[in-house]
N, C-alpha and C. Protein backbone atom coordinates (compact mmCIF):
# COMPACT_ATOMS: atom_id res chain seq x y z
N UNK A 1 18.93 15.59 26.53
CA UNK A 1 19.22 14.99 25.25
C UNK A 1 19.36 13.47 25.38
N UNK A 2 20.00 13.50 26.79
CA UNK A 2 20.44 11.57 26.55
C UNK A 2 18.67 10.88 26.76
N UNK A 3 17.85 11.93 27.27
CA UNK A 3 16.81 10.83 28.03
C UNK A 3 15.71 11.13 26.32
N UNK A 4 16.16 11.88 25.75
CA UNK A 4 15.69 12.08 24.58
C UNK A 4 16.32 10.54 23.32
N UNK A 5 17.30 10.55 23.47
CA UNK A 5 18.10 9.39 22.67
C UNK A 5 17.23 7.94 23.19
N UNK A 6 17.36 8.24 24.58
CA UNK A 6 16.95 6.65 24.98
C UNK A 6 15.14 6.31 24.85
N UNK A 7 15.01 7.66 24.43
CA UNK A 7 13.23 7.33 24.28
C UNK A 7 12.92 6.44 23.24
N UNK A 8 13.58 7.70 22.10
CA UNK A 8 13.71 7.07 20.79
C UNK A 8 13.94 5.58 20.47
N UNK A 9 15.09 5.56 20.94
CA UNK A 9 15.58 4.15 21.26
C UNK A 9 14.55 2.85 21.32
N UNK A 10 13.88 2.97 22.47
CA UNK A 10 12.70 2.13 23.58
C UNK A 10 11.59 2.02 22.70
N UNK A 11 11.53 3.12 21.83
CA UNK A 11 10.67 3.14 20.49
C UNK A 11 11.00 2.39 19.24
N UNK A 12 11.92 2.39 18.86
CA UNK A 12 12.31 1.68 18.10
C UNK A 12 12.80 0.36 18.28
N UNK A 13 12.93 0.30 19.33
CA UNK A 13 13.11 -1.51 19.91
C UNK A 13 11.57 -2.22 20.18
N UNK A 14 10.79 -1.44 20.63
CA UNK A 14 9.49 -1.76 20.33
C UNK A 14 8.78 -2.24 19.16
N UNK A 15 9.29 -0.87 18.33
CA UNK A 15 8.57 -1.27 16.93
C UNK A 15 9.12 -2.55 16.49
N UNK A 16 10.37 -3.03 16.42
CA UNK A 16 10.89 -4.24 16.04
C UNK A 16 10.31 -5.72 16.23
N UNK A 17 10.06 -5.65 17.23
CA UNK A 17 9.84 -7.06 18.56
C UNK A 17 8.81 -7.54 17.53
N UNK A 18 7.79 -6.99 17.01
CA UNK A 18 6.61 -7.42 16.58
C UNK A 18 5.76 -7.99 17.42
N UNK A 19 4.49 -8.92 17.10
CA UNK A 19 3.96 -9.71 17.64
C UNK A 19 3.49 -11.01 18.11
N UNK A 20 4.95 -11.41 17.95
CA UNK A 20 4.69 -13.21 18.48
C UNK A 20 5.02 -13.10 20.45
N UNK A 21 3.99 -13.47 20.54
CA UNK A 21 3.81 -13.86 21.72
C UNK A 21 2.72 -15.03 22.37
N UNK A 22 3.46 -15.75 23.54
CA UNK A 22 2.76 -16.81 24.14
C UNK A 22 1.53 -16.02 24.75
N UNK A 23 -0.07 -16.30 24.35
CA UNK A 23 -0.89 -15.81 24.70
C UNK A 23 -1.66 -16.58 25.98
N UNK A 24 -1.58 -17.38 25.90
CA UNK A 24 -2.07 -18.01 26.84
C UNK A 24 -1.29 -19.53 27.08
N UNK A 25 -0.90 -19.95 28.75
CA UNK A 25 -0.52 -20.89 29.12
C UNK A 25 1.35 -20.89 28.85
N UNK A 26 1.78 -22.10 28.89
CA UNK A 26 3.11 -22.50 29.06
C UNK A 26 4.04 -22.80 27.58
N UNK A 27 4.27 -21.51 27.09
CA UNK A 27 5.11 -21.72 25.79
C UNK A 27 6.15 -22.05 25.83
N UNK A 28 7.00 -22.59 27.01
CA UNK A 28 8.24 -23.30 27.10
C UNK A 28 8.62 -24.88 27.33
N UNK A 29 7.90 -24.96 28.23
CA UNK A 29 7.45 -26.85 28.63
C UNK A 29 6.58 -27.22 29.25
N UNK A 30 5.16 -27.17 28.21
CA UNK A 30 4.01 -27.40 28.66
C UNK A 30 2.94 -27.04 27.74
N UNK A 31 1.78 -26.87 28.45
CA UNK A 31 0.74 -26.85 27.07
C UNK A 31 0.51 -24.97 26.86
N UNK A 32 0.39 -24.57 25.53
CA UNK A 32 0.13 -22.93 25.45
C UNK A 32 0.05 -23.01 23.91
N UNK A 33 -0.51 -21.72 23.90
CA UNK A 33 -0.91 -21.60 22.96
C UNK A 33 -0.03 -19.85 22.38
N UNK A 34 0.34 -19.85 21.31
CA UNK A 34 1.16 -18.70 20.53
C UNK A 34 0.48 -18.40 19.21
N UNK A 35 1.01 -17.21 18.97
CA UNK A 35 1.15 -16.25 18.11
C UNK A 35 1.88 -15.82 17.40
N UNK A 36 2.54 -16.04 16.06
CA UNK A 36 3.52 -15.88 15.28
C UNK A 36 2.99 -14.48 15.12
N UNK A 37 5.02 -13.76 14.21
CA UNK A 37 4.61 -12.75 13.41
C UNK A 37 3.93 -12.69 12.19
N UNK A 38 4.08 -13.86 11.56
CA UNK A 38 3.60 -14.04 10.24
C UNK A 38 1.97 -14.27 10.37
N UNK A 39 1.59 -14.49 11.64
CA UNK A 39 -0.19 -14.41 11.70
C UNK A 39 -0.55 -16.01 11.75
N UNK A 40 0.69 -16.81 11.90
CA UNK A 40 0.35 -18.18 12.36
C UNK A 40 -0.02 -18.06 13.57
N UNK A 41 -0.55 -19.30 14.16
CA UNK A 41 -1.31 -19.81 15.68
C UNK A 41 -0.72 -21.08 16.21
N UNK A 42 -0.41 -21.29 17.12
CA UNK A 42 -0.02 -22.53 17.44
C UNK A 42 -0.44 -22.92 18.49
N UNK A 43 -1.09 -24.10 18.87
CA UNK A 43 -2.01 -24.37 20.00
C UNK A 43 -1.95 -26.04 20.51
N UNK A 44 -0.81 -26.45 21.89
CA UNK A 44 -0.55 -27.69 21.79
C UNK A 44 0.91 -27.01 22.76
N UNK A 45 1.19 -29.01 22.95
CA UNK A 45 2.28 -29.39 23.50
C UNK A 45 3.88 -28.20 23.33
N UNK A 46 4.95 -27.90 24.45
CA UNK A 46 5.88 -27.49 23.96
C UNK A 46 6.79 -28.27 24.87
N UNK A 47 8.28 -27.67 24.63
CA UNK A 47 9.18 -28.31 25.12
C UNK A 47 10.37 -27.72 24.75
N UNK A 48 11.22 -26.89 25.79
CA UNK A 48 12.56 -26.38 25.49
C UNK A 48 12.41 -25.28 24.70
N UNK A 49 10.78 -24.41 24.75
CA UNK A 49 10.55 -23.51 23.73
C UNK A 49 10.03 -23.83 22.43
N UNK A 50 9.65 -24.94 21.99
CA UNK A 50 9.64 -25.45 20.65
C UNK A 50 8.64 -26.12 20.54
N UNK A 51 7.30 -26.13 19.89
CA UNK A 51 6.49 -27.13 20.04
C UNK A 51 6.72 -28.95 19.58
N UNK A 52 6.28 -29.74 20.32
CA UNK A 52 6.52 -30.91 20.54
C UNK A 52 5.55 -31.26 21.35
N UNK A 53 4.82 -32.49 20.56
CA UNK A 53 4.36 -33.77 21.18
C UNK A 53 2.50 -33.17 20.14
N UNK A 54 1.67 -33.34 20.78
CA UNK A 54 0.34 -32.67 20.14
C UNK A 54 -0.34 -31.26 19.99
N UNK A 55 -0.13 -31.08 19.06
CA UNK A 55 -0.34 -29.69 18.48
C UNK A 55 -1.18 -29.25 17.35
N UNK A 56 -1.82 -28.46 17.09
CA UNK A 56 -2.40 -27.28 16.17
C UNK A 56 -1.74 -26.29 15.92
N UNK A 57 -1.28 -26.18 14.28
CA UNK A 57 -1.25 -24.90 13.53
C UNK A 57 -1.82 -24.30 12.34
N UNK A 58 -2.17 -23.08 12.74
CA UNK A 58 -3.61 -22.71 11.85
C UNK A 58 -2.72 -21.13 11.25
N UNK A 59 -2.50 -21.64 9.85
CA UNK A 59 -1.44 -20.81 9.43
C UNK A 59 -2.48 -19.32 8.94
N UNK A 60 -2.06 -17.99 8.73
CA UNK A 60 -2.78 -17.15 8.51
C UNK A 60 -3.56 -16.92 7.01
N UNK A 61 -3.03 -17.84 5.78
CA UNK A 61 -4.35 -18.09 5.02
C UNK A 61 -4.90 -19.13 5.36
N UNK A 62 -5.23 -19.94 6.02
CA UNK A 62 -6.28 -20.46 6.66
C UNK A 62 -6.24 -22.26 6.54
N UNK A 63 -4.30 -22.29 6.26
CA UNK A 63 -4.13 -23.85 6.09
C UNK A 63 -3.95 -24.42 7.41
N UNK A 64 -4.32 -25.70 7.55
CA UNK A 64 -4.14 -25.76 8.72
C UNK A 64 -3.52 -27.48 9.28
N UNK A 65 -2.86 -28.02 10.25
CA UNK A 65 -2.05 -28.98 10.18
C UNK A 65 -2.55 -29.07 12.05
N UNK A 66 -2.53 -30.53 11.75
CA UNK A 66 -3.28 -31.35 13.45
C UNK A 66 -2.50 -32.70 13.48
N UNK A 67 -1.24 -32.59 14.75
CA UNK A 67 -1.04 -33.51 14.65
C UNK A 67 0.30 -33.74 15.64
N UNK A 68 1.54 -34.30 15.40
CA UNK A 68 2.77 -34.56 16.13
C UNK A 68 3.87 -33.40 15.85
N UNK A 69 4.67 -33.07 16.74
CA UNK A 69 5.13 -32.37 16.26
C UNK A 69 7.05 -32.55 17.03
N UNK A 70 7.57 -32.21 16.77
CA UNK A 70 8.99 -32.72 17.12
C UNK A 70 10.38 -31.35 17.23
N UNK A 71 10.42 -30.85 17.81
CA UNK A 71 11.45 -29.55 17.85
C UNK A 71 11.29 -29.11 17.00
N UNK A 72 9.90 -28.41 16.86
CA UNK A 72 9.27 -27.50 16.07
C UNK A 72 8.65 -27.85 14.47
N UNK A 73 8.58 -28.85 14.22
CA UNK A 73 8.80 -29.44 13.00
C UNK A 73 7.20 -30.73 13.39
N UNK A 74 6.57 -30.52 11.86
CA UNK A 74 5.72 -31.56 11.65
C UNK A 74 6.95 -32.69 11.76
N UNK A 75 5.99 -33.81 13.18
CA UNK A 75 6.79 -35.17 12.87
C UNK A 75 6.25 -36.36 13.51
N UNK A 76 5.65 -37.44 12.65
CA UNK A 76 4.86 -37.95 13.60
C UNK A 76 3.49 -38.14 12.41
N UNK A 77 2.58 -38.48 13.06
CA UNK A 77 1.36 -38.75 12.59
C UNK A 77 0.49 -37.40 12.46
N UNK A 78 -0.15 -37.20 11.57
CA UNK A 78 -0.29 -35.57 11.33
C UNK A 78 -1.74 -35.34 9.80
N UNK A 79 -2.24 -34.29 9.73
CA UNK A 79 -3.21 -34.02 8.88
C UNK A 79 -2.83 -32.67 8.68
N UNK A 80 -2.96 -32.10 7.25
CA UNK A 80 -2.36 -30.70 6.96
C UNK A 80 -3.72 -31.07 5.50
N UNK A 81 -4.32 -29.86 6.19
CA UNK A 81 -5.48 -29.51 5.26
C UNK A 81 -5.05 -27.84 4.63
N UNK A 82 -5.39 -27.95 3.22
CA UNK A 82 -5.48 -26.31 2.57
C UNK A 82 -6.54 -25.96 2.07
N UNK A 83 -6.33 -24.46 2.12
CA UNK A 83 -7.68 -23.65 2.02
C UNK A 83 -8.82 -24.28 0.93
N UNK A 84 -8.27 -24.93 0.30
CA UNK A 84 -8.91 -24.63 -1.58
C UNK A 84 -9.27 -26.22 -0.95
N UNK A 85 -9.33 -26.94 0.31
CA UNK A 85 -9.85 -28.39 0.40
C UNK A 85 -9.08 -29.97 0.15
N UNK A 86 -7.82 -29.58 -0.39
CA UNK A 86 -6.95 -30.75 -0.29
C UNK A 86 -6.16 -30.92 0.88
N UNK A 87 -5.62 -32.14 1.31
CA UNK A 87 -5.50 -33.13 2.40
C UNK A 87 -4.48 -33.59 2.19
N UNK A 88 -3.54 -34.04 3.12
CA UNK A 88 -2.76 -34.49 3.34
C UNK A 88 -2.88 -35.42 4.65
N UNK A 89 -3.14 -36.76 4.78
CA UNK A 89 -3.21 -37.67 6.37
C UNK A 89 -2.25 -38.88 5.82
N UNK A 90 -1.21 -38.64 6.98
CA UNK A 90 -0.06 -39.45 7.39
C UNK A 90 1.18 -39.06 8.17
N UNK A 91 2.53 -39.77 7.75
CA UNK A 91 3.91 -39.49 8.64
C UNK A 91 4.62 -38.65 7.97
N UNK A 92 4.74 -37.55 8.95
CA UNK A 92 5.79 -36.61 8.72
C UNK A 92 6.95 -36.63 9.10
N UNK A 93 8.27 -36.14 8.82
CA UNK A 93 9.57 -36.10 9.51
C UNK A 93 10.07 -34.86 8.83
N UNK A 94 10.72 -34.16 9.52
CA UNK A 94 11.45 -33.00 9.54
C UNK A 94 10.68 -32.06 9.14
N UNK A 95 9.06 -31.89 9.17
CA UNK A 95 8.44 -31.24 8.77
C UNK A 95 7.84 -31.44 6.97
N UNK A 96 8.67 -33.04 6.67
CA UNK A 96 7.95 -33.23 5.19
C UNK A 96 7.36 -34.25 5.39
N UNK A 97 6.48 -34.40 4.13
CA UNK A 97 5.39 -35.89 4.25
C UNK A 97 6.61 -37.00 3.97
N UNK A 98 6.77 -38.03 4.94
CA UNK A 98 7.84 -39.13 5.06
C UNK A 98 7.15 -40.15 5.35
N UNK A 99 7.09 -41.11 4.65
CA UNK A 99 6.53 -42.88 4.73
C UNK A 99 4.80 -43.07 4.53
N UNK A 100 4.04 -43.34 5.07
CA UNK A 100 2.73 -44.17 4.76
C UNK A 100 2.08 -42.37 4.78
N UNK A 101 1.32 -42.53 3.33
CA UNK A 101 0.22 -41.11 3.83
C UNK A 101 -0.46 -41.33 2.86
N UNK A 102 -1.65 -40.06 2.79
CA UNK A 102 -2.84 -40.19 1.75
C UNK A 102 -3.05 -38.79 1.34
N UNK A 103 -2.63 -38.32 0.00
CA UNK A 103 -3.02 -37.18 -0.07
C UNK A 103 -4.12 -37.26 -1.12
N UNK A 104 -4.99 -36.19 -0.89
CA UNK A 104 -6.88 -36.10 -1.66
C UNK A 104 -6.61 -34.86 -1.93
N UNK A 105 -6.89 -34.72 -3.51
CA UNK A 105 -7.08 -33.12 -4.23
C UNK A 105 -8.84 -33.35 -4.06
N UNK A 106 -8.71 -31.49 -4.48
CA UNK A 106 -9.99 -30.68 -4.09
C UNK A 106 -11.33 -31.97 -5.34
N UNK A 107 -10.80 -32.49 -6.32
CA UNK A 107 -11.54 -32.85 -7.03
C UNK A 107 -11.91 -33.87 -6.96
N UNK A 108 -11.62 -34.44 -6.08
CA UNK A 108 -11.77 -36.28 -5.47
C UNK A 108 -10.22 -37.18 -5.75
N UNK A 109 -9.76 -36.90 -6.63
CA UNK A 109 -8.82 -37.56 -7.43
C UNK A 109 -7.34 -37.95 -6.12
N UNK A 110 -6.73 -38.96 -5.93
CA UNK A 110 -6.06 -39.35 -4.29
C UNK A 110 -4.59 -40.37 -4.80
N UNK A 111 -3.99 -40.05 -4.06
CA UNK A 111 -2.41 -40.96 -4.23
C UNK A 111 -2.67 -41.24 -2.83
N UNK A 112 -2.50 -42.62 -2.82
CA UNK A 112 -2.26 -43.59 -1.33
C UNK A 112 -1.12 -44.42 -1.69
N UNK A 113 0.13 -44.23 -0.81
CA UNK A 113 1.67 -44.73 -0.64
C UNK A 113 2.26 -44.18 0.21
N UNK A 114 3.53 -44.28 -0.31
CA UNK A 114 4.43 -43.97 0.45
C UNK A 114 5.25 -42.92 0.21
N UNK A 115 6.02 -42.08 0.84
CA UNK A 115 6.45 -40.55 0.46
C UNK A 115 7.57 -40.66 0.89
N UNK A 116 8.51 -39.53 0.10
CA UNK A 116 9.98 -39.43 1.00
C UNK A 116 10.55 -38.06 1.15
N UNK A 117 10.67 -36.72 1.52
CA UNK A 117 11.13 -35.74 1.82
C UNK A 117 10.03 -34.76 1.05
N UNK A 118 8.78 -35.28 1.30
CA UNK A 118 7.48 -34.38 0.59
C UNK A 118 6.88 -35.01 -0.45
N UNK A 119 7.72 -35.91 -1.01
CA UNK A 119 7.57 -35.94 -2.58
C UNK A 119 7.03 -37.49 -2.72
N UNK A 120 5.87 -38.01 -3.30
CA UNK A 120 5.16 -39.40 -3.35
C UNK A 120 6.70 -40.38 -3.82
N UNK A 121 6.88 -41.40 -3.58
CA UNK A 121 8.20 -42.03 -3.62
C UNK A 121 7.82 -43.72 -3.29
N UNK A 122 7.97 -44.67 -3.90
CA UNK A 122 8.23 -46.16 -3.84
C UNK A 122 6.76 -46.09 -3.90
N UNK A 123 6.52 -47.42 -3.50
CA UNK A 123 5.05 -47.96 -3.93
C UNK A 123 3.73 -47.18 -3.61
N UNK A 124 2.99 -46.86 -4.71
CA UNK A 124 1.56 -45.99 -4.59
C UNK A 124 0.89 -46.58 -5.29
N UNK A 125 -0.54 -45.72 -5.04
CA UNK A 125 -1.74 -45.96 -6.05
C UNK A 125 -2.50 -44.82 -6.45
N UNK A 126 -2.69 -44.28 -7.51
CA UNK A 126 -2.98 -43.42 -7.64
C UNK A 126 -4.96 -43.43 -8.11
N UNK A 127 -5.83 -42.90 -7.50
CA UNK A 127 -6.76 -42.96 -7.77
C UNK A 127 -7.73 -41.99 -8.26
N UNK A 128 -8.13 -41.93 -9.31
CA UNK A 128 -9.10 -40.81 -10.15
C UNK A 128 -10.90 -40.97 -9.40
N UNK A 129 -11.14 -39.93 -9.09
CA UNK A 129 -12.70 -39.58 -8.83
C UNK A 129 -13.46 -40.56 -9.99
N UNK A 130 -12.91 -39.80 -11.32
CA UNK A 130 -14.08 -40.64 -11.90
C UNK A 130 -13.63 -41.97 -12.59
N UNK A 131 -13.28 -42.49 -11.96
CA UNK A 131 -13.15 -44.16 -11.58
C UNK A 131 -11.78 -44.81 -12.66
């Protein structure tokens, strides 16, 4: 019975764990590449477990972000492209768009300034496709 309990058990601690795992190379302090549960990818620099320094993440609908990265967190100089074709190139901090960047919708239409916790903030320009 007990070796019956502990099967179960080993089974159900299994099923839990899911599937993030370091697939290839050094996912603690060094270069490797991972596997979230959520079906993200992460491919680049780590450190203390956490990615940091140059990195790729190629999220599982198919957005994807190239760039600095800082105890796990967009930070740094960085590009975060989405599926549908809009852009984001500039400085991130804490994982939001922070200071000089350029974001471009799918339709041409572009804000070039400055940003503060994601959100366009102090001096911009906002520019329309059709002129």
């Amino acid at each position: 019975m007990k070796n019956l309990s502990l099967y179960i058990f080993l089974i159900l601690m299994i099923c839990n764990v899911g599937f993030a795992e370091c697939i290839k190379g050094d996912c603690s302090n060094g270069y490797g590449t991972y596997t979230m549960d959520n079906g993200n990818k992460y491919v680049g620099e780590w450190k203390d477990g956490l990615p940091n320094g140059q990195g790729t993440e190629i999220h599982a609908n198919g957005n994807k972000y190239v760039g600095e990265f800082k105890k796990g967190k967009y930070h740094g100089q960085g590009t975060y492209t989405w599926t549908d074709g809009s852009k984001y190139v500039g400085i991130w901090k804490d994982g939001k768009q922070h200071g000089q960047g350029t974001y471009t919708w799918v339709n041409g239409n572009k804000y070039v300034g400055e940003w503060k916790d994601g959100l366009p903030n102090g001096q911009g320009t906002e520019i329309h496709a059709n002129g």
